[in-house]
Protein backbone atom coordinates (compact mmCIF):
# COMPACT_ATOMS: atom_id res chain seq x y z
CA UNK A 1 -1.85 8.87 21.02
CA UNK A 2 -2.23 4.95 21.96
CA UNK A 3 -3.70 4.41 18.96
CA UNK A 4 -0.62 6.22 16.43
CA UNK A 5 1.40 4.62 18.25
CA UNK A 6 0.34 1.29 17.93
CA UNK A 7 0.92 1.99 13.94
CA UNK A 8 3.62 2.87 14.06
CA UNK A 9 4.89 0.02 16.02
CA UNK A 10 3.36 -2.67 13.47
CA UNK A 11 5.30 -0.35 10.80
CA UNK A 12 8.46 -0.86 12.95
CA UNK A 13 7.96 -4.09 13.31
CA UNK A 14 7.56 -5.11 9.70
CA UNK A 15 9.95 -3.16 8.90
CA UNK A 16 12.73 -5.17 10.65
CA UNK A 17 11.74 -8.39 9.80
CA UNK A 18 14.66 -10.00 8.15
CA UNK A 19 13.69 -11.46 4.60
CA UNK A 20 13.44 -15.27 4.89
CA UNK A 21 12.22 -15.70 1.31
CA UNK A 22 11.67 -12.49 -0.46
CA UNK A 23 11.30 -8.96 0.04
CA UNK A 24 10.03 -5.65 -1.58
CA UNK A 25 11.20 -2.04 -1.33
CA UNK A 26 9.13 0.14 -3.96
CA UNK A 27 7.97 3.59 -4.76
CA UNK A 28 4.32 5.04 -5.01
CA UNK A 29 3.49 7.59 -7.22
CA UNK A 30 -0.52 8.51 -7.90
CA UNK A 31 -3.19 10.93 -6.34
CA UNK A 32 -4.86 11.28 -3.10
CA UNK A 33 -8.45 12.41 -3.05
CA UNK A 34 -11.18 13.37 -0.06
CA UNK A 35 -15.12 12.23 -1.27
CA UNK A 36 -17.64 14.17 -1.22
CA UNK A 37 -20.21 11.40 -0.47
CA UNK A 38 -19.36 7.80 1.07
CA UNK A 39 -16.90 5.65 -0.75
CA UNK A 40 -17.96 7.24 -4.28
CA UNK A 41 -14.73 8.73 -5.44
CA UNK A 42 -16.35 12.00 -6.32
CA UNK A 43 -13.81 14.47 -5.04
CA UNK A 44 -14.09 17.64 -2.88
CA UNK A 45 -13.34 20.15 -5.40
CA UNK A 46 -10.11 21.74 -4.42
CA UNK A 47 -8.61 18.12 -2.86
CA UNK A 48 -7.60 16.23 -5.63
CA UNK A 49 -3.76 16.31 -5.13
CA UNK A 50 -0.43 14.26 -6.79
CA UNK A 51 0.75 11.88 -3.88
CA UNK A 52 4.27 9.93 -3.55
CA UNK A 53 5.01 7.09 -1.03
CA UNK A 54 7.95 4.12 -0.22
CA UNK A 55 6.87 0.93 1.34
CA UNK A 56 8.49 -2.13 2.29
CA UNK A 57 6.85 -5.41 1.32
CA UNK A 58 8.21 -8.97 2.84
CA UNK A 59 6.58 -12.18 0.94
CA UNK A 60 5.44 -14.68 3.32
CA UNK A 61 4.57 -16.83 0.06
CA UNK A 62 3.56 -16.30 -3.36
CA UNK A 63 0.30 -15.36 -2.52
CA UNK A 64 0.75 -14.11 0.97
CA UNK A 65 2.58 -10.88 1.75
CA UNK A 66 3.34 -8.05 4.81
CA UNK A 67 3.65 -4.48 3.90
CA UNK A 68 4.54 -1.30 5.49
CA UNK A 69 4.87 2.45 4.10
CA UNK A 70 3.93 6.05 3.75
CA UNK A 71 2.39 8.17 1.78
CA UNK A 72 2.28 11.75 1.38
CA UNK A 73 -0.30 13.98 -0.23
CA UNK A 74 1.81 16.87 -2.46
CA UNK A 75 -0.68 20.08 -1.91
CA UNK A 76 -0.39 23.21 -2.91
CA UNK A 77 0.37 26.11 -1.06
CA UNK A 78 -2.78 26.51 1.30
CA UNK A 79 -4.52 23.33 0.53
CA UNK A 80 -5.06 20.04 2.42
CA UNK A 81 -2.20 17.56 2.71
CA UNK A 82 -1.63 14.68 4.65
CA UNK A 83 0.87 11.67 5.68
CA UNK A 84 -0.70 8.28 5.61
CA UNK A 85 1.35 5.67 7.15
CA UNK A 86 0.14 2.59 7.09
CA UNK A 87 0.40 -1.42 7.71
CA UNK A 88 -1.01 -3.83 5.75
CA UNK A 89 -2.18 -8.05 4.87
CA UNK A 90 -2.11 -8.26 0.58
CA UNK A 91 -3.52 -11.71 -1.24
CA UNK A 92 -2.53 -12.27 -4.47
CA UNK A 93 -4.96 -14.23 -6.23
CA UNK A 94 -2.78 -15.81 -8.22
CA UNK A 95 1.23 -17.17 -7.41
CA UNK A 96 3.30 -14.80 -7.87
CA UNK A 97 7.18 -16.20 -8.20
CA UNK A 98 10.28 -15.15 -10.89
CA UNK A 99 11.91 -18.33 -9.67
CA UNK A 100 8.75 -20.55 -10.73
CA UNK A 101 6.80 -21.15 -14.10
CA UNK A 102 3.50 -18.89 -12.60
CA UNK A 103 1.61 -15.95 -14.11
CA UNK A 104 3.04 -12.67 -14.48
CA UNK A 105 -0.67 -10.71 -14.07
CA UNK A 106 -2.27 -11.32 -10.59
CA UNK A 107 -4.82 -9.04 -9.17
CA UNK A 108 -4.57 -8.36 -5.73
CA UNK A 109 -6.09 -7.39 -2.04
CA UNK A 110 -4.93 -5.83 0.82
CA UNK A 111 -6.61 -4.46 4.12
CA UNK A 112 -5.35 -3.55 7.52
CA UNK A 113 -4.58 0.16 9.78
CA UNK A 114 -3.13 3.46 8.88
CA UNK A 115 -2.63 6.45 10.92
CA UNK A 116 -3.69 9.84 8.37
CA UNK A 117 -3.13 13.09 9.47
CA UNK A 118 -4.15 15.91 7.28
CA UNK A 119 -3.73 19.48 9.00
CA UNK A 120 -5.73 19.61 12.06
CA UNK A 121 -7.20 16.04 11.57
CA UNK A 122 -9.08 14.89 14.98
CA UNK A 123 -9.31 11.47 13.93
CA UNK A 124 -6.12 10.25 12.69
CA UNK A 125 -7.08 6.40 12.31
CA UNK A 126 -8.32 4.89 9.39
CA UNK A 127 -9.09 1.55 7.39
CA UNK A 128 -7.68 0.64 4.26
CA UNK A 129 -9.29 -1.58 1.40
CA UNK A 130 -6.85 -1.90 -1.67
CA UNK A 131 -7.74 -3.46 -5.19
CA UNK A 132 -4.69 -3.89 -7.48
CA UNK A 133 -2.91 -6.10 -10.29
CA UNK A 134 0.84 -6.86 -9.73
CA UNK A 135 2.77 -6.91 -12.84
CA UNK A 136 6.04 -9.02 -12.81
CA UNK A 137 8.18 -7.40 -15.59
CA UNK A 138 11.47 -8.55 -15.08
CA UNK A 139 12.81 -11.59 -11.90
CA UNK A 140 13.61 -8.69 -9.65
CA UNK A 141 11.21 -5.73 -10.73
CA UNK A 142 7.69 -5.43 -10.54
CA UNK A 143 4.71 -2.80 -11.26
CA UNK A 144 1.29 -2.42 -9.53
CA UNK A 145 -1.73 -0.54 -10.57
CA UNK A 146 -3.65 0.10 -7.39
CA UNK A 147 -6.80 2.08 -5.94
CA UNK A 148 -6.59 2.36 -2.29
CA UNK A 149 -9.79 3.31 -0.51
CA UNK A 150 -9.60 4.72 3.66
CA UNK A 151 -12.50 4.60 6.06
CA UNK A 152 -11.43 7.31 8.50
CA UNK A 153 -12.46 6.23 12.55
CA UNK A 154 -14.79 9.40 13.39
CA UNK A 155 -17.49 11.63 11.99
CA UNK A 156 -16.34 14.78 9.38
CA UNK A 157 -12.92 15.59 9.70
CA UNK A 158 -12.13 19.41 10.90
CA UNK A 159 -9.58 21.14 9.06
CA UNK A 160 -9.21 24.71 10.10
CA UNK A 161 -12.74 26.12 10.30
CA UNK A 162 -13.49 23.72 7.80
CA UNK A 163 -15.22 19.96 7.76
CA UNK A 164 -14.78 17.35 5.47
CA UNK A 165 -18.37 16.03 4.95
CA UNK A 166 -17.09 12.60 4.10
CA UNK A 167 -15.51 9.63 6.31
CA UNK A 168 -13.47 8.55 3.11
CA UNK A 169 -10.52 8.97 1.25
CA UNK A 170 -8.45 7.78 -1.33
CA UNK A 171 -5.55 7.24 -3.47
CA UNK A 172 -4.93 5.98 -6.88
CA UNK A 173 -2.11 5.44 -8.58
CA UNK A 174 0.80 3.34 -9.80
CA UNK A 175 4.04 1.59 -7.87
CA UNK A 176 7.47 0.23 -8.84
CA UNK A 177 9.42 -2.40 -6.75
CA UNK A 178 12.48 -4.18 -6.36
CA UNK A 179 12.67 -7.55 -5.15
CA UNK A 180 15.44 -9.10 -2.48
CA UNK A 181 15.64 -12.70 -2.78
CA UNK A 182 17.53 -14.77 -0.33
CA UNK A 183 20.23 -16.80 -2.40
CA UNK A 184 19.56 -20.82 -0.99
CA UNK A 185 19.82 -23.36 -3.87
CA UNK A 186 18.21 -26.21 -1.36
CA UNK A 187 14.91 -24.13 -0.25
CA UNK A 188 12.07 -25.76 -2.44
CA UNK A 189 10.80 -22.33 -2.30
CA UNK A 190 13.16 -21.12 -4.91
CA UNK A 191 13.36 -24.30 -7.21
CA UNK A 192 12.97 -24.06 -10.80
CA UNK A 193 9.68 -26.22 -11.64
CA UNK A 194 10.45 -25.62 -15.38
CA UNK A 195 10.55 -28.69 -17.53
CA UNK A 196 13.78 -29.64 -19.44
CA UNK A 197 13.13 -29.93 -22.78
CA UNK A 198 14.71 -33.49 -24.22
């Protein structure tokens, strides 16, 4: 119980930080998917699911972000689903800005605590490693393409009078987001480094 709720603090907490620079709020739509072996995405027959989520992202810097959200595995009547909530650090390895002359295409990395709990679960913590590219297609609305891979803390997970042989999980899929700026003509942050043609 300490440890969910220490998640879902951080969540909380990022959650109410007031955007300084820029923020996210964005969608998740994609897959969730229990291994069979190790971090091979070979699926458990039967646990390949469609998955939604909403998170909340606030940009420290182009490169540099916070994010917070859920997800939610969308199984069928009888089958294995889960909530993943989780709290994360992304890099973008290149600038992303609308408000400066940087690339559009950055791939991306993100790593940091969730809290999964698929029915039964006895070991609701896990680790997230994300690989992703961030599209900018518009000055307030982006895209992602991202594969999401969780280490769960524990040994097979019990569900029912079942076990999951495998410690990891993941989901793939796509996002869409919307981006808050904070209107200040004098923050260097948000100047316009585009050249004037003479």
């Amino acid at each position: 119980m300490k440890r969910i709720g220490l998640v879902v603090g951080v969540i909380i907490v990022f959650s109410g930080i007031k955007a300084q620079e820029s923020s996210d709020y964005g969608v998740f739509l994609g897959m969730n998917q229990q291994h069979v072996f190790s971090i091979l995405p070979i699926p458990l027959p039967g646990t390949v699911v469609p998955a939604v989520g909403a998170f909340y992202r606030y940009n420290l810097n182009p490169r540099y972000s916070l994010r917070a959200g859920g997800n939610y595995a969308l199984a069928p009547a009888g089958g294995l689903s889960g909530l993943d909530l989780h709290a994360l650090f992304e890099f973008n390895f290149l600038p992303l800005d609308p408000r400066r002359e940087t690339p559009k295409v950055s791939t991306f990395v993100a790593t940091g605590v969730a809290y999964y709990n698929p029915d039964a679960s006895a070991f609701p913590v896990s680790i997230p490693f994300i690989l992703g590219a961030k599209f900018r297609l518009a000055e307030n609305l982006g895209a992602s393409a991202e594969w999401s891979l969780r280490k769960k803390v524990g040994s097979g997970i019990p569900v029912g009078s079942f076990i999951l042989p495998s410690n990891w999980y993941s989901f793939a899929g796509i996002t869409l987001h919307y981006k808050v700026e904070k209107k200040c003509k004098d923050c260097p942050y948000y100047e316009n480094t585009k050249k004037k043609k003479k």
